[in-house]
C-alpha atoms as a PDB file:
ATOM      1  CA  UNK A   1     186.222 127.793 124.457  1.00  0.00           C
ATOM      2  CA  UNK A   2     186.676 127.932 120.696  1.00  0.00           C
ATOM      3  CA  UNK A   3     190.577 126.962 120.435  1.00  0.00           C
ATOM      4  CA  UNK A   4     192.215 127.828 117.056  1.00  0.00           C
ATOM      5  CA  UNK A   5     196.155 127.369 115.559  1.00  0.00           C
ATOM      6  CA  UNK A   6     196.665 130.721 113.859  1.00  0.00           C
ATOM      7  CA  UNK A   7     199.106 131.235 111.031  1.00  0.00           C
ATOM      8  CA  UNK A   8     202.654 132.048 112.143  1.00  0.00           C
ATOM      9  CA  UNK A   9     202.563 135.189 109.652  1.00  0.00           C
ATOM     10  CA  UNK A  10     200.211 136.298 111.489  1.00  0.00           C
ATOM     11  CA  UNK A  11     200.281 135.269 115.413  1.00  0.00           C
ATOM     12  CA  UNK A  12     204.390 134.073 116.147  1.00  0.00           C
ATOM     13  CA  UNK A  13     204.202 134.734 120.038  1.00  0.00           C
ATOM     14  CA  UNK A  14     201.696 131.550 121.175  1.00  0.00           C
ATOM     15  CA  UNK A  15     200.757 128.728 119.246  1.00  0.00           C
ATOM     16  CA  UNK A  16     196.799 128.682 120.004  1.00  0.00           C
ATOM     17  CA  UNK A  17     194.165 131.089 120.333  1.00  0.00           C
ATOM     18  CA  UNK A  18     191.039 130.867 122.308  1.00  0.00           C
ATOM     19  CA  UNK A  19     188.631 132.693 119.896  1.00  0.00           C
ATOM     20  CA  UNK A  20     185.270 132.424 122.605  1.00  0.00           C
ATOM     21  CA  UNK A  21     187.059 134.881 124.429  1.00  0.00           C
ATOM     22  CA  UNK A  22     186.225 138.382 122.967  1.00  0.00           C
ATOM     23  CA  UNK A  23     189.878 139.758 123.683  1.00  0.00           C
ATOM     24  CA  UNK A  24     191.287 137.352 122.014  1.00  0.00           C
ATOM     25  CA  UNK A  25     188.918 137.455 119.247  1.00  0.00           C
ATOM     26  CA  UNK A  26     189.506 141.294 118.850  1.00  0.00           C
ATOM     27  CA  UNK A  27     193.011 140.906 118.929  1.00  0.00           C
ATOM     28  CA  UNK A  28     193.160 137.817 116.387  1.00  0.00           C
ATOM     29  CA  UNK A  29     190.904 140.290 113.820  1.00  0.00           C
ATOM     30  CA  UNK A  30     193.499 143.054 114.618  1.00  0.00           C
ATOM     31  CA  UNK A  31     196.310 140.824 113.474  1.00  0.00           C
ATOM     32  CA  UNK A  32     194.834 139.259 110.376  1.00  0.00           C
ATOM     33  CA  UNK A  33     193.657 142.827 109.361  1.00  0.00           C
ATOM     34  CA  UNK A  34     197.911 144.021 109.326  1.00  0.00           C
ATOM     35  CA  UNK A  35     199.374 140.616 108.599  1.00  0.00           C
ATOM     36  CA  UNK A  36     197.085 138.426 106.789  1.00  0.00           C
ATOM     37  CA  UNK A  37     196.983 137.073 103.216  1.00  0.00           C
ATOM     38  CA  UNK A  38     193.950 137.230 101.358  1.00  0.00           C
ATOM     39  CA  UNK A  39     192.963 133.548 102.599  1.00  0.00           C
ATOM     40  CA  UNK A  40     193.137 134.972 106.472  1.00  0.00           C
ATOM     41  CA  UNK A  41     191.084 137.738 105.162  1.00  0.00           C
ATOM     42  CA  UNK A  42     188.297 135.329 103.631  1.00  0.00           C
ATOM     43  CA  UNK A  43     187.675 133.765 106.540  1.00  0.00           C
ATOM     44  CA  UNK A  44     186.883 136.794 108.735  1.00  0.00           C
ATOM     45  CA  UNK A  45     182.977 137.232 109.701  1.00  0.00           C
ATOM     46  CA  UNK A  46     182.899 140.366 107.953  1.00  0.00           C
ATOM     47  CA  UNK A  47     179.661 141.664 110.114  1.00  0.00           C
ATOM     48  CA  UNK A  48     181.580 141.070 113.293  1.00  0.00           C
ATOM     49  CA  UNK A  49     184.713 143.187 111.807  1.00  0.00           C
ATOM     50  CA  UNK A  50     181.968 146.120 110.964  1.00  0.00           C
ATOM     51  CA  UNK A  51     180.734 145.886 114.634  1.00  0.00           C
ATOM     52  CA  UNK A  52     184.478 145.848 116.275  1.00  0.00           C
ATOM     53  CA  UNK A  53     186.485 147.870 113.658  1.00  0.00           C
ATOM     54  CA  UNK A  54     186.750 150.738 115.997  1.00  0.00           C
ATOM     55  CA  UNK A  55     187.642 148.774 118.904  1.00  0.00           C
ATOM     56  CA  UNK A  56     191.006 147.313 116.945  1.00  0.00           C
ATOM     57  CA  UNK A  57     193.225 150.434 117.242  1.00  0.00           C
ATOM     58  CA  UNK A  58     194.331 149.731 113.858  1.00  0.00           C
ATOM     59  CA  UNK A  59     196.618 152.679 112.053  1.00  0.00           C
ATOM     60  CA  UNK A  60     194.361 155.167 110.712  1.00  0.00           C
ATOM     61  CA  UNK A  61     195.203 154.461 106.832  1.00  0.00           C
ATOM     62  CA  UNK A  62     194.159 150.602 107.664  1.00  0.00           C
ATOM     63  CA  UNK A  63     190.845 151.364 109.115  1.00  0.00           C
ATOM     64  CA  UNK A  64     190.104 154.083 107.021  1.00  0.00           C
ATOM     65  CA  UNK A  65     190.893 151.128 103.917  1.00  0.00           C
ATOM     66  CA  UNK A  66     188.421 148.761 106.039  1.00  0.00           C
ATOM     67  CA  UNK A  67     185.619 151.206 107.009  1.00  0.00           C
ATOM     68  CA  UNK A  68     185.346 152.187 103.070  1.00  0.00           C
ATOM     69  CA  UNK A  69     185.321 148.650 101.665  1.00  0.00           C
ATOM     70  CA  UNK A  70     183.390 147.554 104.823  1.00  0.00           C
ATOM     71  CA  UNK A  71     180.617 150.268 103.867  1.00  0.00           C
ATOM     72  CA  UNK A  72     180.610 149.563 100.190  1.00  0.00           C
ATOM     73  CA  UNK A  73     179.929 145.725 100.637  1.00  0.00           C
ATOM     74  CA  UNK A  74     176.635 147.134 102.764  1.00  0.00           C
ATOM     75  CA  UNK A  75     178.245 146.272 106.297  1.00  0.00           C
ATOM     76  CA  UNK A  76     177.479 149.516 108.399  1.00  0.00           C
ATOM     77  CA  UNK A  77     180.984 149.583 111.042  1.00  0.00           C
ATOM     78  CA  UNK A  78     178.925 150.654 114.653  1.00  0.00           C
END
């Protein structure tokens, strides 16, 4: 168990996270992705978001944005 206090701009409805589990992970990612600043967005492994982008069920403008930038910075989304 990897507990983490998230942001309240970007998690307001618990006040920890357990990021070992992969649901929560994914869903953490998904949040930062549509709510974070650009210091949330730093600190996201961006070879895990390449692996998981599809699994986020982000809007299709946001992971359109991510999937180009993602691909331009040489991390291949699977």
């Amino acid at each position: 168990m990897k507990f983490f206090k998230p942001s309240r701009h970007i998690v307001w409805s618990t006040d920890t996270l357990d990021l070992g589990d992969p649901f929560q992970r994914r869903w953490y990612m998904r949040q930062v992705l549509l709510y974070g600043r650009t210091e949330d967005i730093r600190r996201l492994d961006l070879d895990e978001l390449a692996r998981h982008l599809s699994d986020l069920n982000l809007p299709s403008h946001v992971e359109s944005l991510w999937r180009v930038f993602l691909e331009r910075k040489g991390y291949a989304p699977r």
